[in-house]
N, C-alpha and C. Protein backbone atom coordinates (compact mmCIF):
# COMPACT_ATOMS: atom_id res chain seq x y z
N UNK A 1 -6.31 7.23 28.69
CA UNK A 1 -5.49 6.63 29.73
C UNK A 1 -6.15 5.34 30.23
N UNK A 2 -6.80 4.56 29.36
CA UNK A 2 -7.27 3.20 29.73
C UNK A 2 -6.61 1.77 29.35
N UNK A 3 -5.33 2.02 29.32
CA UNK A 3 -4.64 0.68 28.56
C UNK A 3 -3.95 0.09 29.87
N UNK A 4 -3.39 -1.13 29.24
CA UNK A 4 -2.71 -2.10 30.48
C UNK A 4 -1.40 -1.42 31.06
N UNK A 5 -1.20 -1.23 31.99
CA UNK A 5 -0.01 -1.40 32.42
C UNK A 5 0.30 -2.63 33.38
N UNK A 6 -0.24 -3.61 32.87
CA UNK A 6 0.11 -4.89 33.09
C UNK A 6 1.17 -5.32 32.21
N UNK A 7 2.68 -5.89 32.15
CA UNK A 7 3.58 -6.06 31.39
C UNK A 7 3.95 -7.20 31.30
N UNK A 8 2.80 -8.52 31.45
CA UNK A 8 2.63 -9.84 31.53
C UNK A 8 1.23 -9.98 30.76
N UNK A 9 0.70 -9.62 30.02
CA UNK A 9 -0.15 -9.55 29.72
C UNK A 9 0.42 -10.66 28.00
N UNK A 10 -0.49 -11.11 27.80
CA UNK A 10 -0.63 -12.03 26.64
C UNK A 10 -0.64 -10.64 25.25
N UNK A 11 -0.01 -11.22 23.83
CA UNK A 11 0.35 -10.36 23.22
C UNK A 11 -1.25 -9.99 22.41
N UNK A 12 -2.19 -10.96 22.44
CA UNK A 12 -3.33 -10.74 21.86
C UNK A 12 -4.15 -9.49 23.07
N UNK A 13 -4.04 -9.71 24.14
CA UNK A 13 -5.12 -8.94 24.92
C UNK A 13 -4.10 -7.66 25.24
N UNK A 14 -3.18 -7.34 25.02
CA UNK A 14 -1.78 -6.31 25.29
C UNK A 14 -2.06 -5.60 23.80
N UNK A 15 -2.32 -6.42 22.67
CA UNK A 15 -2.53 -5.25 21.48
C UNK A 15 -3.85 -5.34 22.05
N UNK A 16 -5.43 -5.77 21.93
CA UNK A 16 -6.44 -5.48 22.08
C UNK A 16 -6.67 -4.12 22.96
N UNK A 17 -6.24 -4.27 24.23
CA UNK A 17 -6.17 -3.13 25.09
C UNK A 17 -5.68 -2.08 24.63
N UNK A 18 -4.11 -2.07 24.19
CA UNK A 18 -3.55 -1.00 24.41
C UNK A 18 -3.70 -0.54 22.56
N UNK A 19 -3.68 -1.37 21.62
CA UNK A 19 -3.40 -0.37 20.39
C UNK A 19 -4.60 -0.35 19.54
N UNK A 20 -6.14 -1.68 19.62
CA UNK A 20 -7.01 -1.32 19.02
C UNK A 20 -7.91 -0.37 19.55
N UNK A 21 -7.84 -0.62 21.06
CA UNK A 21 -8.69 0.37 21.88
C UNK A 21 -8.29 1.78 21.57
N UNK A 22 -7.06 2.05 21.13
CA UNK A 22 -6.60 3.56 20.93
C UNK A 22 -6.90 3.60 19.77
N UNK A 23 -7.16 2.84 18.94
CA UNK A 23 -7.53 3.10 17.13
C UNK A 23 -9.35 3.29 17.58
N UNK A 24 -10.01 2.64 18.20
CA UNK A 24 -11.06 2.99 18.12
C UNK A 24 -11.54 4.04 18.96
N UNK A 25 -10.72 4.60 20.13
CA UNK A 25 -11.36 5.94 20.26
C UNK A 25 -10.66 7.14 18.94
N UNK A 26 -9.63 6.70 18.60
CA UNK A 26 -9.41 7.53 17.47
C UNK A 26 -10.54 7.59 16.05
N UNK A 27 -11.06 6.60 15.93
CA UNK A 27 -12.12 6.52 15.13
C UNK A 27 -13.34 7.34 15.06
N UNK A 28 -13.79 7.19 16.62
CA UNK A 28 -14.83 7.66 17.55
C UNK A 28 -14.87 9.44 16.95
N UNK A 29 -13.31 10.07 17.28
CA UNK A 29 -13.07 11.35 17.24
C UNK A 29 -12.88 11.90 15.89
N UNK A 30 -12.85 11.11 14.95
CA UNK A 30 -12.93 11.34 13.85
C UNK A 30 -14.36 11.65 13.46
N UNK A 31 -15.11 11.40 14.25
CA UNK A 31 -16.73 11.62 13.89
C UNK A 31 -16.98 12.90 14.79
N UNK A 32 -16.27 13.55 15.82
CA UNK A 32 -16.83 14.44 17.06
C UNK A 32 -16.42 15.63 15.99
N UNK A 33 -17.01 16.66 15.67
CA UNK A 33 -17.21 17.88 14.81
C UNK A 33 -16.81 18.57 15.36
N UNK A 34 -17.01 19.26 16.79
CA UNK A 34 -16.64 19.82 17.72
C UNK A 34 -15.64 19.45 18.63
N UNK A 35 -14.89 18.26 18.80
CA UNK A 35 -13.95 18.49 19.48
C UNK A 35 -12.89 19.18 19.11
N UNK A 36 -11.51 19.24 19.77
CA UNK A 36 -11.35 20.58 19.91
C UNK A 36 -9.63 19.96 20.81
N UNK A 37 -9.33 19.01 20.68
CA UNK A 37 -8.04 17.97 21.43
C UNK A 37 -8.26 16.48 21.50
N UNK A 38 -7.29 15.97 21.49
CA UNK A 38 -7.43 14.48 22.43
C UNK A 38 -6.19 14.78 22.87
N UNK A 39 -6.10 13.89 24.15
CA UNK A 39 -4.48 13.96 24.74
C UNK A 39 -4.32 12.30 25.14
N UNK A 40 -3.83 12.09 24.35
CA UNK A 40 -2.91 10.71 24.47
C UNK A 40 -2.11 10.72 25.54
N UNK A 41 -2.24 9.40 26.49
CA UNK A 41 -1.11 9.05 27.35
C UNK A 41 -0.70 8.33 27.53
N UNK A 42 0.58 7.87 27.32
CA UNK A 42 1.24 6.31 27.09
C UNK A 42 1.78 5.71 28.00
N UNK A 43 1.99 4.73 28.22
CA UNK A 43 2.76 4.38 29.33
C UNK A 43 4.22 4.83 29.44
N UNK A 44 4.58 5.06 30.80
CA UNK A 44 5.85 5.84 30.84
C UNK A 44 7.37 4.33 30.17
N UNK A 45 6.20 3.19 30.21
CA UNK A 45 8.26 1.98 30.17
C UNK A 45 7.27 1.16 28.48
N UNK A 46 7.18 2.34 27.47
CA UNK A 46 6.67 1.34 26.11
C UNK A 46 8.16 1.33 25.52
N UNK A 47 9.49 1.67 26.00
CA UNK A 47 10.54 1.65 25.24
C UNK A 47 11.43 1.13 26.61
N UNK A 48 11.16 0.49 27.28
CA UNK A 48 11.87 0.50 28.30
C UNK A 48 13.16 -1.11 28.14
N UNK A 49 13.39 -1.34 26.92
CA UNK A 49 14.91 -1.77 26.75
C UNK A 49 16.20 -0.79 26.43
N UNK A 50 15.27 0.67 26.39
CA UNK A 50 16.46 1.42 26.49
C UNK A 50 17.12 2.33 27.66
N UNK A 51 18.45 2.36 27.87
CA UNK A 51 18.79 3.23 28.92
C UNK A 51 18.50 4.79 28.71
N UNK A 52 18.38 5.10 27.82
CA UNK A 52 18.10 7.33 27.87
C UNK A 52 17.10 7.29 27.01
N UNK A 53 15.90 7.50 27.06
CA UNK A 53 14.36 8.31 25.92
C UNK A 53 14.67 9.59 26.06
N UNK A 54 14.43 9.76 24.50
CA UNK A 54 14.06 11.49 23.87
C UNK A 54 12.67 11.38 23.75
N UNK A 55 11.83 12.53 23.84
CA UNK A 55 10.86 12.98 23.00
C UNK A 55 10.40 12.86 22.00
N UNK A 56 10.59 11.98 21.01
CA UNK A 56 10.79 11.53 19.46
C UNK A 56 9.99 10.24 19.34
N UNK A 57 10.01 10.14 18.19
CA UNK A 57 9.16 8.86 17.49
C UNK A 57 9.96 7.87 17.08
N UNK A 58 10.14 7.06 17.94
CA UNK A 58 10.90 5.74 17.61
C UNK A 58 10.63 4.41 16.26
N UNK A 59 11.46 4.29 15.49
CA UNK A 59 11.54 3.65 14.33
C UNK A 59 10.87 1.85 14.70
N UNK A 60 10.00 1.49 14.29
CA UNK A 60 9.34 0.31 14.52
C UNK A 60 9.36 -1.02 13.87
N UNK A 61 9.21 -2.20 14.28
CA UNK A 61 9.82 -3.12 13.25
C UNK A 61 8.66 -3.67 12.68
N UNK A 62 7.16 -3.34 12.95
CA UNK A 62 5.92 -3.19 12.34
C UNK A 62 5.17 -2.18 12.69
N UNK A 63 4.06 -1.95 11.51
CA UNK A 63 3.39 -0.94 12.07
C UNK A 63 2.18 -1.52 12.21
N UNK A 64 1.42 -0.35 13.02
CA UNK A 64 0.20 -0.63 14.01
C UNK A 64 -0.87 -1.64 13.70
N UNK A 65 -1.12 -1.73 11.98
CA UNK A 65 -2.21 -2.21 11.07
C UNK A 65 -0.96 -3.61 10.81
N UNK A 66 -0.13 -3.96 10.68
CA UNK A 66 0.50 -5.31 10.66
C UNK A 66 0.10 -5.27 12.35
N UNK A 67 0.43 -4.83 12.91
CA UNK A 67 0.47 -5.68 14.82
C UNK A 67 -1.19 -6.24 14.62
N UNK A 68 -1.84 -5.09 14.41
CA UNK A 68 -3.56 -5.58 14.49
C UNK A 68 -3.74 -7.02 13.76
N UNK A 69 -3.47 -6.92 12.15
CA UNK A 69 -3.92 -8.03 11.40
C UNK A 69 -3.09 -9.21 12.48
N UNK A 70 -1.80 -9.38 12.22
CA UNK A 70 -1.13 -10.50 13.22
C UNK A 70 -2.04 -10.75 14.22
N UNK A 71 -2.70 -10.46 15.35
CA UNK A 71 -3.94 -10.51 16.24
C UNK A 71 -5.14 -11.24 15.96
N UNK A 72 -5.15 -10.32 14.88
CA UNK A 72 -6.89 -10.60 13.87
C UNK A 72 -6.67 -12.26 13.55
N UNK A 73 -5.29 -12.50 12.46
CA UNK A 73 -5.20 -13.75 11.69
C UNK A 73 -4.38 -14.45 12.58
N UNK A 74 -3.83 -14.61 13.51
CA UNK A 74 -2.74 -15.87 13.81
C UNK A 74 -3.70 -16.36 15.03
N UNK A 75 -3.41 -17.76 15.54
CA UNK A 75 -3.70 -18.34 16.80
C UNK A 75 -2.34 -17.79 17.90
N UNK A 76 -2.80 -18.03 19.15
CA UNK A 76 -2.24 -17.44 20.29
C UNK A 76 -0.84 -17.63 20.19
N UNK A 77 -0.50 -18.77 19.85
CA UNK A 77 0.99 -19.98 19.94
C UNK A 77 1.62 -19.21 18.80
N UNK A 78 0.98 -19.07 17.61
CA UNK A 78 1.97 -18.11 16.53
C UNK A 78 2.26 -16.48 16.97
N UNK A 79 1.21 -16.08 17.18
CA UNK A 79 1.33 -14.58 17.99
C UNK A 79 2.16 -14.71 18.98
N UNK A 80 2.54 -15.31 20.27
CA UNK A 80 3.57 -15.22 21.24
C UNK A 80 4.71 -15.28 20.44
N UNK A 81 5.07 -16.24 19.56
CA UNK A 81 6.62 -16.17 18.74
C UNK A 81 6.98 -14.81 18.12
């Protein structure tokens, strides 16, 4: 539960925060032998152009490892577009 819920946030420090920081404690737990859960918590408005959310996994127009590289390789001005 450490990501932005800042929703002005620049798209480089908005993935940094919210989707590499969750890949690297996922990393982290991939090494813990003994754990035993993680509990993910997302922000309640990450779909919030829609009027009714289900419970379900919403269809994406990239995935997580394209959002990252885009970050990694573009300057700020190409990433905002």
């Amino acid at each position: 539960m450490a990501g932005d819920v800042k929703f002005n946030e620049t798209m480089r420090d908005a993935v940094t925060h919210n989707l590499i920081g969750t890949k690297m404690i996922l990393n982290l737990c991939k090494d813990m032998k003994k754990l035993e859960a993680l509990v993910h918590v997302s922000t309640a408005y990450a779909f919030c152009q829609k009027n009714e959310l289900f419970e379900k996994i919403y269809p994406m127009k990239a995935t997580p490892e394209e959002v990252i590289r885009a970050v990694e390789t573009m300057d700020d001005i190409e990433l905002e577009k």
